[in-house]
PDB file of N, CA and C in Angstrom:
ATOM      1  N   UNK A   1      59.466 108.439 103.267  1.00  0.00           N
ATOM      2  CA  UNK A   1      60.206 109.679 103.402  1.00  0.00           C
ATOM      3  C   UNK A   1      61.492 109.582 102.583  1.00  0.00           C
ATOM      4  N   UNK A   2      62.108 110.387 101.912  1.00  0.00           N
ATOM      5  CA  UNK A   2      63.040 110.598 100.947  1.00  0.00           C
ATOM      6  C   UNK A   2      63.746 111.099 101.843  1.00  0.00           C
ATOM      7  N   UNK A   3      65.429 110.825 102.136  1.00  0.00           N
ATOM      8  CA  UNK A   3      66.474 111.133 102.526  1.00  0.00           C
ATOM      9  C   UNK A   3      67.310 112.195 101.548  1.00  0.00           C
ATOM     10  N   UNK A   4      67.238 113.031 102.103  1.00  0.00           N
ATOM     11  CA  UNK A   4      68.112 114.100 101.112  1.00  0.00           C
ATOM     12  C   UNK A   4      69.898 114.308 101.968  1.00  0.00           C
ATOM     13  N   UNK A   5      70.523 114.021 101.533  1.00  0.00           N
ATOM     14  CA  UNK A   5      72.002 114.481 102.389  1.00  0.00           C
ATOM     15  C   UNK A   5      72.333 115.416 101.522  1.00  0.00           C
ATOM     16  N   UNK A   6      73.111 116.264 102.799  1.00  0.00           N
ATOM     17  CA  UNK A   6      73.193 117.420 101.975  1.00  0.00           C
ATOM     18  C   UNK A   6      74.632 118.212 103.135  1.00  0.00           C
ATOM     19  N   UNK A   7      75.355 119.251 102.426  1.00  0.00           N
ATOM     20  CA  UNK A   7      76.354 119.937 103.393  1.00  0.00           C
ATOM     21  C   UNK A   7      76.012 121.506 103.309  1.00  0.00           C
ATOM     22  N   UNK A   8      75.539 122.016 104.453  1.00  0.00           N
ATOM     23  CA  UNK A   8      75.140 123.584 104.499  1.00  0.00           C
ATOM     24  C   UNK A   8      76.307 124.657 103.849  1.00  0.00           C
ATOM     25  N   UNK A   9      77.220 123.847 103.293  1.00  0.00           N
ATOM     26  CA  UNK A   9      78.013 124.706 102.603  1.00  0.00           C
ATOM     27  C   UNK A   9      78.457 125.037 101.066  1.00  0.00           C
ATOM     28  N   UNK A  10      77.502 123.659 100.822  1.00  0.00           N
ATOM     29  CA  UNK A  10      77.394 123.365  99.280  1.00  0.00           C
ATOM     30  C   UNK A  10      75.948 124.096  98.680  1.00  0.00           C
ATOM     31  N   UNK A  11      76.385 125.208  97.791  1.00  0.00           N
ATOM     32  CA  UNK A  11      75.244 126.220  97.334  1.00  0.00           C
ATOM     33  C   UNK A  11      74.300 125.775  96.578  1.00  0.00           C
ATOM     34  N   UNK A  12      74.766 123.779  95.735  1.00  0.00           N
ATOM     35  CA  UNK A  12      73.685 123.332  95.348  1.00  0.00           C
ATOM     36  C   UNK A  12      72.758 122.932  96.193  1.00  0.00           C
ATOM     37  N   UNK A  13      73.284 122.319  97.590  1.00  0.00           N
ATOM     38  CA  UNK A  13      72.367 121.788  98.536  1.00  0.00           C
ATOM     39  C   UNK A  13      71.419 123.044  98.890  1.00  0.00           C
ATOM     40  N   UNK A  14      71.750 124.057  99.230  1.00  0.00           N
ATOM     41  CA  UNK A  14      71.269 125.065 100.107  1.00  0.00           C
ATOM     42  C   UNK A  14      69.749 125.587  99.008  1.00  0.00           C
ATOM     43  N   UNK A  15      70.845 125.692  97.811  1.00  0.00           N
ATOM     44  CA  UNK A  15      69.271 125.668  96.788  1.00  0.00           C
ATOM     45  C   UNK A  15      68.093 124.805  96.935  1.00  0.00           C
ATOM     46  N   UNK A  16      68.365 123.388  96.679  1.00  0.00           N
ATOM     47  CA  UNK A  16      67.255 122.733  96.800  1.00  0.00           C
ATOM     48  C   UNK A  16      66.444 122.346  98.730  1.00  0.00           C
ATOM     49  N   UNK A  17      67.611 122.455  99.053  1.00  0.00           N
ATOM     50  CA  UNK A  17      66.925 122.872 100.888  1.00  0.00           C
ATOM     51  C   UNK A  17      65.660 123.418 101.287  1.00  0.00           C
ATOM     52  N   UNK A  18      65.974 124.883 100.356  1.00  0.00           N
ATOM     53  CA  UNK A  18      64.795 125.559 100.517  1.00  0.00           C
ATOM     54  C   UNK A  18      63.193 125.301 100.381  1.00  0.00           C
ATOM     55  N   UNK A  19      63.556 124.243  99.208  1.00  0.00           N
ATOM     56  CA  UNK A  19      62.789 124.151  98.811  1.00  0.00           C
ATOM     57  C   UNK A  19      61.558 123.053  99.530  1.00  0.00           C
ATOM     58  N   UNK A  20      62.562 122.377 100.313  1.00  0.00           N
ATOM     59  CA  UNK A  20      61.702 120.987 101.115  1.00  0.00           C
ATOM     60  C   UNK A  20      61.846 121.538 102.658  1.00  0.00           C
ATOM     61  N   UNK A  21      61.598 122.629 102.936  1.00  0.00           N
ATOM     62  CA  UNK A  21      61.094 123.369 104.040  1.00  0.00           C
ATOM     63  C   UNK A  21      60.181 123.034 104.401  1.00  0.00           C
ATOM     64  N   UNK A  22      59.594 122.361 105.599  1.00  0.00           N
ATOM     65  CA  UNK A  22      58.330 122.520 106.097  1.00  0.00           C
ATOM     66  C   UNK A  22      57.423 121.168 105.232  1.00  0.00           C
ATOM     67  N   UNK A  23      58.242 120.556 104.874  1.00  0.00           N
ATOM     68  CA  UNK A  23      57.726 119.309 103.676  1.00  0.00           C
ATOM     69  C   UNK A  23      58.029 118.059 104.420  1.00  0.00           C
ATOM     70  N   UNK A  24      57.179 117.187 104.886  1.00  0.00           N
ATOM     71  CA  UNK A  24      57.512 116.428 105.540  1.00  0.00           C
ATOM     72  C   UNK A  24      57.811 114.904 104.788  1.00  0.00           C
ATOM     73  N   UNK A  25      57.812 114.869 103.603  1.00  0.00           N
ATOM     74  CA  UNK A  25      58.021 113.780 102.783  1.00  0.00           C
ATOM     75  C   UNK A  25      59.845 113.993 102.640  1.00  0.00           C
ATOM     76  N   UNK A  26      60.291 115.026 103.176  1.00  0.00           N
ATOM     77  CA  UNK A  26      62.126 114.610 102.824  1.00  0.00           C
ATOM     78  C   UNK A  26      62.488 114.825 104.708  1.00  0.00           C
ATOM     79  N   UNK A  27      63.708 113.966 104.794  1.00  0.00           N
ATOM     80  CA  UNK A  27      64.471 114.189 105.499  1.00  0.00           C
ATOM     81  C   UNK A  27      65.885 114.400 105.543  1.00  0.00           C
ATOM     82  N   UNK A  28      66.272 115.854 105.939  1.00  0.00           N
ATOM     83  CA  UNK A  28      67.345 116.417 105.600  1.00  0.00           C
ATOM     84  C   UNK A  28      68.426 116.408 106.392  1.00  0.00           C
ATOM     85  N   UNK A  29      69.297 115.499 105.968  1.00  0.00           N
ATOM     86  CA  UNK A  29      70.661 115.095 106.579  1.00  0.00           C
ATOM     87  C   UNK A  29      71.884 115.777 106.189  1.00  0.00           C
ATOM     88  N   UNK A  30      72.076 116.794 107.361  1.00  0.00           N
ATOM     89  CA  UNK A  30      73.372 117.573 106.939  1.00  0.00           C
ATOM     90  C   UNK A  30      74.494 116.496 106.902  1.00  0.00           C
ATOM     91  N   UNK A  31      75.357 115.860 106.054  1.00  0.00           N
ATOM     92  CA  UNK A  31      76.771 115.389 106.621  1.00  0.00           C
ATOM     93  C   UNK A  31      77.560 115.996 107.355  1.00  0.00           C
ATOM     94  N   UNK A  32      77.534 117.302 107.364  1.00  0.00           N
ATOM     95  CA  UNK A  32      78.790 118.169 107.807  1.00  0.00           C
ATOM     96  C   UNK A  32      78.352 118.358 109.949  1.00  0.00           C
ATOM     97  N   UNK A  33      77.210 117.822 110.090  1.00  0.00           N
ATOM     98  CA  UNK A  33      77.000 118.433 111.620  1.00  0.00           C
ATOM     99  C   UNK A  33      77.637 117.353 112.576  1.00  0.00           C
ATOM    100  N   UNK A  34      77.582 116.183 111.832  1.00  0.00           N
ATOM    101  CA  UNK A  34      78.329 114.867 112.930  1.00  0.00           C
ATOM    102  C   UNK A  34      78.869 114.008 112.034  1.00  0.00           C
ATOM    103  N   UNK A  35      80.344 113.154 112.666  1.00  0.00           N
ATOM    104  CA  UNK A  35      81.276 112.661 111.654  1.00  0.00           C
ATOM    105  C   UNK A  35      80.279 111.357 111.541  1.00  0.00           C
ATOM    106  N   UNK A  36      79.151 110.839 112.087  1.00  0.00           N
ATOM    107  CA  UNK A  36      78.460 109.754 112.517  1.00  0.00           C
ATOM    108  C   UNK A  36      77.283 109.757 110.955  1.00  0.00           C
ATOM    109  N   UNK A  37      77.256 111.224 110.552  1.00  0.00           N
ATOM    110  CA  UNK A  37      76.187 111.144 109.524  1.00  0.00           C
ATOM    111  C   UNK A  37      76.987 111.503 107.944  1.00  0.00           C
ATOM    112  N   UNK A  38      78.492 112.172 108.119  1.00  0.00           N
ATOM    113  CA  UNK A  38      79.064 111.661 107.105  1.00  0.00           C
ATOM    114  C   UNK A  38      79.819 110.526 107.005  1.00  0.00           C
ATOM    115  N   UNK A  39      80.111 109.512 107.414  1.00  0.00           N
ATOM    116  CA  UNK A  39      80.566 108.167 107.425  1.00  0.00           C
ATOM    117  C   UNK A  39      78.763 107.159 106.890  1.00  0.00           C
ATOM    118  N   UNK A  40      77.708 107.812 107.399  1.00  0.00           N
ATOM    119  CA  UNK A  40      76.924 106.885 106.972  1.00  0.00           C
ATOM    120  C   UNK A  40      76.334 107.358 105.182  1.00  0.00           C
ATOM    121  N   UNK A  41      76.822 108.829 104.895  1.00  0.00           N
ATOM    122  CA  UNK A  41      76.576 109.287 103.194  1.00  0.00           C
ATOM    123  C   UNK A  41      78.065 108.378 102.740  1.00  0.00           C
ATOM    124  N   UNK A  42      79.238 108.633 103.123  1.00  0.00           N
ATOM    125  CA  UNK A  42      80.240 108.109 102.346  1.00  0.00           C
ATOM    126  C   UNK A  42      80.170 106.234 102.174  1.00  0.00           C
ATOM    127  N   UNK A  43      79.334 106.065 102.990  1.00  0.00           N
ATOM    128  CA  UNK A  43      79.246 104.084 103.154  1.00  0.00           C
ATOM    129  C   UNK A  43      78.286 104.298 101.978  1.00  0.00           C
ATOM    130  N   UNK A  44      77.326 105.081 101.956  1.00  0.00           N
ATOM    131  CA  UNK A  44      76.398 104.900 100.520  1.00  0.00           C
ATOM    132  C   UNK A  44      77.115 105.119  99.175  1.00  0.00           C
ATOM    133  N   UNK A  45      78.062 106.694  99.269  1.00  0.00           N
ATOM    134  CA  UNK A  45      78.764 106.638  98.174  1.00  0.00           C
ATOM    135  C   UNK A  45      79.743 105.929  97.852  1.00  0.00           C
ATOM    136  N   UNK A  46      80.457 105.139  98.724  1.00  0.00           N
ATOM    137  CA  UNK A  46      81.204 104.022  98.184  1.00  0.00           C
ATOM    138  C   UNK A  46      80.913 103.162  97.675  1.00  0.00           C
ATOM    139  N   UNK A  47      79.367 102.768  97.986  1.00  0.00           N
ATOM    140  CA  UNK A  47      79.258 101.346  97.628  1.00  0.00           C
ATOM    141  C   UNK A  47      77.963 101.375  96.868  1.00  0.00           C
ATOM    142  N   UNK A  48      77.173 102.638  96.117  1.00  0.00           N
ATOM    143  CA  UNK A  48      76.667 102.733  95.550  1.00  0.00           C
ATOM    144  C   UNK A  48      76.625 103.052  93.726  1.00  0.00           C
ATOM    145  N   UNK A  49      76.109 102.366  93.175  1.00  0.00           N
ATOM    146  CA  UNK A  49      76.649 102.471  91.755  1.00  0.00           C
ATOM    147  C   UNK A  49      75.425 103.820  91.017  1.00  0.00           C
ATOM    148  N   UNK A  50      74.917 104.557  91.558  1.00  0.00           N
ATOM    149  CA  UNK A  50      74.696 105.911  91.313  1.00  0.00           C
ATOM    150  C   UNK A  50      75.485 106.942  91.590  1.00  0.00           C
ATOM    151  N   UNK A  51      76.689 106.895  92.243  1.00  0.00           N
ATOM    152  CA  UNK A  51      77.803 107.438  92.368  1.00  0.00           C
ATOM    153  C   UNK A  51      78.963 107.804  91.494  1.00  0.00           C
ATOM    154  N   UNK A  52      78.634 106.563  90.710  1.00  0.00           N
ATOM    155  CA  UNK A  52      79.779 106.229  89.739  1.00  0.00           C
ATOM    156  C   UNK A  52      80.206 107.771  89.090  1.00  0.00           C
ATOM    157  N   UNK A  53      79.146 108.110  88.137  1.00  0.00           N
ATOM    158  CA  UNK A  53      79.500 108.999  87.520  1.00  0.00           C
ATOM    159  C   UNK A  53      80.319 110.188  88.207  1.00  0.00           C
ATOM    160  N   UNK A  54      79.551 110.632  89.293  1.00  0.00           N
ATOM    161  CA  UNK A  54      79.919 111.955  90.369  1.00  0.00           C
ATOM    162  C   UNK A  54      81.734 111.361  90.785  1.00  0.00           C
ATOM    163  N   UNK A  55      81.735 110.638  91.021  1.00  0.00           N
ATOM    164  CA  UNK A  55      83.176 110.032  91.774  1.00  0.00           C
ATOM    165  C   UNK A  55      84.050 110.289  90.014  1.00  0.00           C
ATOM    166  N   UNK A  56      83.802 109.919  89.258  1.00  0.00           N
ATOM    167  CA  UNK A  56      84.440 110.285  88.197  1.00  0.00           C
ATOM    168  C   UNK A  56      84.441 111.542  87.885  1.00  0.00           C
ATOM    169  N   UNK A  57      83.700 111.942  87.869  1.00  0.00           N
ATOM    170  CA  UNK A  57      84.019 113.319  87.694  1.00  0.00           C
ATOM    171  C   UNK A  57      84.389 114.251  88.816  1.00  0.00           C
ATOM    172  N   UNK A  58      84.764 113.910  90.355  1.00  0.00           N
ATOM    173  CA  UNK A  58      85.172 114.684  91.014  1.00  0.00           C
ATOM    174  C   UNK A  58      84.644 115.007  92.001  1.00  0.00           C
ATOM    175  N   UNK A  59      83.152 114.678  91.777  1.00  0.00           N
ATOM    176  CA  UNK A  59      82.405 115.624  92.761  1.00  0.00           C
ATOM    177  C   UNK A  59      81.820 114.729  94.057  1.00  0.00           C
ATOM    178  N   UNK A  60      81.189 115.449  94.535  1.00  0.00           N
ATOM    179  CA  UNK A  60      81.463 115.540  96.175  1.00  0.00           C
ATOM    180  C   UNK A  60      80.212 114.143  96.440  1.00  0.00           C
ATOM    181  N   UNK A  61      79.166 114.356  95.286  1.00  0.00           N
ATOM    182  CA  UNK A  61      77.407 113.384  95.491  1.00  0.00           C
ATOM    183  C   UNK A  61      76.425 114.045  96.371  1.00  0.00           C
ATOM    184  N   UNK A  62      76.599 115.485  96.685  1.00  0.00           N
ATOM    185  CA  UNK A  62      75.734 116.140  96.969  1.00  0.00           C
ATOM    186  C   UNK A  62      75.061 117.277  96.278  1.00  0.00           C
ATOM    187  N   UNK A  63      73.870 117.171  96.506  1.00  0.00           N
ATOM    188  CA  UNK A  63      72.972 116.852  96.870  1.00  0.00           C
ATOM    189  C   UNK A  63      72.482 115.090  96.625  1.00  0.00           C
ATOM    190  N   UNK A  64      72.070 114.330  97.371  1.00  0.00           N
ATOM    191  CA  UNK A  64      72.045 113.158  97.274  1.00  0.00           C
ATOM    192  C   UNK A  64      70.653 112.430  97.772  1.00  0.00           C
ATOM    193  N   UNK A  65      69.657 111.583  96.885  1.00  0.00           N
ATOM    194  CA  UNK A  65      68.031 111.349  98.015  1.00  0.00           C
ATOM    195  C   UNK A  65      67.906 110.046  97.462  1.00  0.00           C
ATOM    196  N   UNK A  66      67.837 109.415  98.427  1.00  0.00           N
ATOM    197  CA  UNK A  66      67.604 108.318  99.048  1.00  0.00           C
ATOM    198  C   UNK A  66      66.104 108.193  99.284  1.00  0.00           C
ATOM    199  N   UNK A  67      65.056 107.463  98.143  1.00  0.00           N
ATOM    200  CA  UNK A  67      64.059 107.525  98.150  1.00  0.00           C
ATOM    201  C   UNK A  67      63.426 106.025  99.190  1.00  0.00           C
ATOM    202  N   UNK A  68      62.146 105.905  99.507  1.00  0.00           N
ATOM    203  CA  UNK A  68      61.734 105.168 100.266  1.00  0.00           C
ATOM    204  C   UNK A  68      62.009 103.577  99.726  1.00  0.00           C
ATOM    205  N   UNK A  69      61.984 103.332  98.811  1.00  0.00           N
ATOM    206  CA  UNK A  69      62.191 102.140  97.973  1.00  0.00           C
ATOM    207  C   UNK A  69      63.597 101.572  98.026  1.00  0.00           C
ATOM    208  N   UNK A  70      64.507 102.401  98.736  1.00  0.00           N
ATOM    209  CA  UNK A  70      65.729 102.395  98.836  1.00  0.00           C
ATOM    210  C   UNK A  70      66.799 102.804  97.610  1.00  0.00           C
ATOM    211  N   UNK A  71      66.089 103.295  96.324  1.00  0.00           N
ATOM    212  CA  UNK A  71      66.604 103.753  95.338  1.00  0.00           C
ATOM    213  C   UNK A  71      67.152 104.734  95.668  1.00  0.00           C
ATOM    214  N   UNK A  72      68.451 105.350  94.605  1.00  0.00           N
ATOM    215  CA  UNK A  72      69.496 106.853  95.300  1.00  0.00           C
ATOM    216  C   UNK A  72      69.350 107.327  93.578  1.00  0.00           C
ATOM    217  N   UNK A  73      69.414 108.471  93.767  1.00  0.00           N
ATOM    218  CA  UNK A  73      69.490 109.646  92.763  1.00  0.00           C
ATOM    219  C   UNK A  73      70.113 110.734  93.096  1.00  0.00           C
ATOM    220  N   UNK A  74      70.946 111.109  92.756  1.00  0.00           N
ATOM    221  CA  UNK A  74      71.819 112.600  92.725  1.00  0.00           C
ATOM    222  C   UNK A  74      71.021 113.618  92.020  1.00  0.00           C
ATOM    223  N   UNK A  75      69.831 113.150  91.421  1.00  0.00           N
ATOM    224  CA  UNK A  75      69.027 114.409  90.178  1.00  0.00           C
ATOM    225  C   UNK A  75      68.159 114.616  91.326  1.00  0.00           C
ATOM    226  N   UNK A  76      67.904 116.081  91.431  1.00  0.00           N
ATOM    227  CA  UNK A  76      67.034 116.701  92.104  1.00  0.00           C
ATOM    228  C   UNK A  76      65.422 116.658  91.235  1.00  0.00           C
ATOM    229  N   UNK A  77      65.997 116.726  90.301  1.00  0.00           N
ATOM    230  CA  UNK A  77      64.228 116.718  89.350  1.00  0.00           C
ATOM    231  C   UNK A  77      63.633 115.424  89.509  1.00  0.00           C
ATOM    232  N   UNK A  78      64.577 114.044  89.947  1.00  0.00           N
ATOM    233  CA  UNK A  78      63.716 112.970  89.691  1.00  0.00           C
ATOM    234  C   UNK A  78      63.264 112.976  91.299  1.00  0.00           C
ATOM    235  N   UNK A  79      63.481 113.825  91.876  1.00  0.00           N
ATOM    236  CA  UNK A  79      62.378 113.163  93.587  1.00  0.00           C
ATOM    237  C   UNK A  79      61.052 114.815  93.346  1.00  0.00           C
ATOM    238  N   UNK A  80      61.441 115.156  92.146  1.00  0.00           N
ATOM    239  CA  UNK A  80      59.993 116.461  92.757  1.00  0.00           C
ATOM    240  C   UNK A  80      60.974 118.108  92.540  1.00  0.00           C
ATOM    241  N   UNK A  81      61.681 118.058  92.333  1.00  0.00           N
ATOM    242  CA  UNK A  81      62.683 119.310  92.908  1.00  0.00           C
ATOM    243  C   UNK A  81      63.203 120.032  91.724  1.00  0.00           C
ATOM    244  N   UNK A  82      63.332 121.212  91.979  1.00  0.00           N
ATOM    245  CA  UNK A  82      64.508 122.101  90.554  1.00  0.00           C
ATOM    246  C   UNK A  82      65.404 121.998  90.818  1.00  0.00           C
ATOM    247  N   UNK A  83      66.306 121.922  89.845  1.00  0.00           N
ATOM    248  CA  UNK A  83      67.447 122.064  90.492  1.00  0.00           C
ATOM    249  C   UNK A  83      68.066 123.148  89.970  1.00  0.00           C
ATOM    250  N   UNK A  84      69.172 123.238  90.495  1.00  0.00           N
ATOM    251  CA  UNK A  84      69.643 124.827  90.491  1.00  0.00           C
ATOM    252  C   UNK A  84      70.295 124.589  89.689  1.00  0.00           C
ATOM    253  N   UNK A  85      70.357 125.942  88.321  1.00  0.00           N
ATOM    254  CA  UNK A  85      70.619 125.898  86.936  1.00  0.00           C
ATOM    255  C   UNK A  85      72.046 126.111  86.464  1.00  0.00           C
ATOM    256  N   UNK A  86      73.193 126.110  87.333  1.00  0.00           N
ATOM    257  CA  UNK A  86      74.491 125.573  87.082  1.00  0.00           C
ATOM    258  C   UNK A  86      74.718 124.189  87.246  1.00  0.00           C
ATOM    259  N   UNK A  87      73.989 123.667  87.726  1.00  0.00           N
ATOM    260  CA  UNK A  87      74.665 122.072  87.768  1.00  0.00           C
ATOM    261  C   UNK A  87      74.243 121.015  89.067  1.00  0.00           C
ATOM    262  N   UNK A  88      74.407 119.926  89.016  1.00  0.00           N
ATOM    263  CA  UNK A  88      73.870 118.848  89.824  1.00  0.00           C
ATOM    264  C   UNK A  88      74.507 119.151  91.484  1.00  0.00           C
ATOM    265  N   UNK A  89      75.772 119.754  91.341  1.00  0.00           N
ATOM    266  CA  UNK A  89      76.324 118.813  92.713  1.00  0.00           C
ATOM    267  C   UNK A  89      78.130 119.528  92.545  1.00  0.00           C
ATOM    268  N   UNK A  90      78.525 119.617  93.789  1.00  0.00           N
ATOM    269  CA  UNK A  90      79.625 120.384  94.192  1.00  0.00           C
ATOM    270  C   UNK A  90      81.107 119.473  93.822  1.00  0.00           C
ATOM    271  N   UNK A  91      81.969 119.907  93.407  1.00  0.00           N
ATOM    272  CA  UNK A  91      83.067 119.083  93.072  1.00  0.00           C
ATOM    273  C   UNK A  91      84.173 119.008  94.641  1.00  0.00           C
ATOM    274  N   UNK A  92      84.645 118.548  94.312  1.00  0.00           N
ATOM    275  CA  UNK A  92      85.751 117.910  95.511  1.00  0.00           C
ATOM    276  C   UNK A  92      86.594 118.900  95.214  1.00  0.00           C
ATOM    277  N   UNK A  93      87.187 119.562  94.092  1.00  0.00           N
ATOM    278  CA  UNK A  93      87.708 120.655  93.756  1.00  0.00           C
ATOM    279  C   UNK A  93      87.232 121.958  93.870  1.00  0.00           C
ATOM    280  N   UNK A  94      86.345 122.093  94.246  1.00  0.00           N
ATOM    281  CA  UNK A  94      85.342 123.311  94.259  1.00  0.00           C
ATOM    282  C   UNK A  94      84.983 123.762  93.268  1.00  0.00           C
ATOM    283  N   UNK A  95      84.775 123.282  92.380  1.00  0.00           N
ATOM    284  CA  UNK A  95      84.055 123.460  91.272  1.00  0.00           C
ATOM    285  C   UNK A  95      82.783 124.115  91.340  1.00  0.00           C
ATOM    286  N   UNK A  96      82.221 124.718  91.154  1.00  0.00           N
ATOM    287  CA  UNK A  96      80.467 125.153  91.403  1.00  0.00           C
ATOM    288  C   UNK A  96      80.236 125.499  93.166  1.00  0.00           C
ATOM    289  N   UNK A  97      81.229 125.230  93.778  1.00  0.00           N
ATOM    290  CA  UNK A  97      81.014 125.685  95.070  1.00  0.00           C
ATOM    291  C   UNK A  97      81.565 127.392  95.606  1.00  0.00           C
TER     292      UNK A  97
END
């Protein structure tokens, strides 16, 4: 099962959300519903070096999937997915949000 984290307020997440409806190969982890499930996305984005780029540039690392192999990707196209055609992922600035 592919871990997708994601925040119901970020319009990239909500895009690709839709899409793994009713799909039982992802599991969709809001960060924003318990401080218990964003402390366990921010322990990944700290200490994950697929982050790198997103943390440099600002942004937030969501949409974020955590494939079974334990590999992480921020690209929605590499687990199966479109992604939505402004851009990867929400800035800390609100950028694209």
């Amino acid at each position: 099962m592919i871990k997708m984290y994601v925040m119901k307020t970020c319009p990239y997440c909500e895009y690709v959300e839709r899409q793994v409806e009713g799909d039982a190969r992802f599991q969709v982890i809001d960060i924003s519903t318990h401080v218990s499930l964003l402390k366990e996305f921010l322990d990944l984005r700290d200490n994950h070096p697929a982050f790198a780029e997103a943390k440099a540039e600002g942004d937030v690392g969501v949409p974020c999937y955590v494939r079974e192999d334990g590999s992480v990707t921020l690209s929605s196209a590499d687990v199966g997915l479109e992604p939505m055609p402004d851009g990867p992922a929400c800035g800390l600035d609100s950028r694209g949000c």
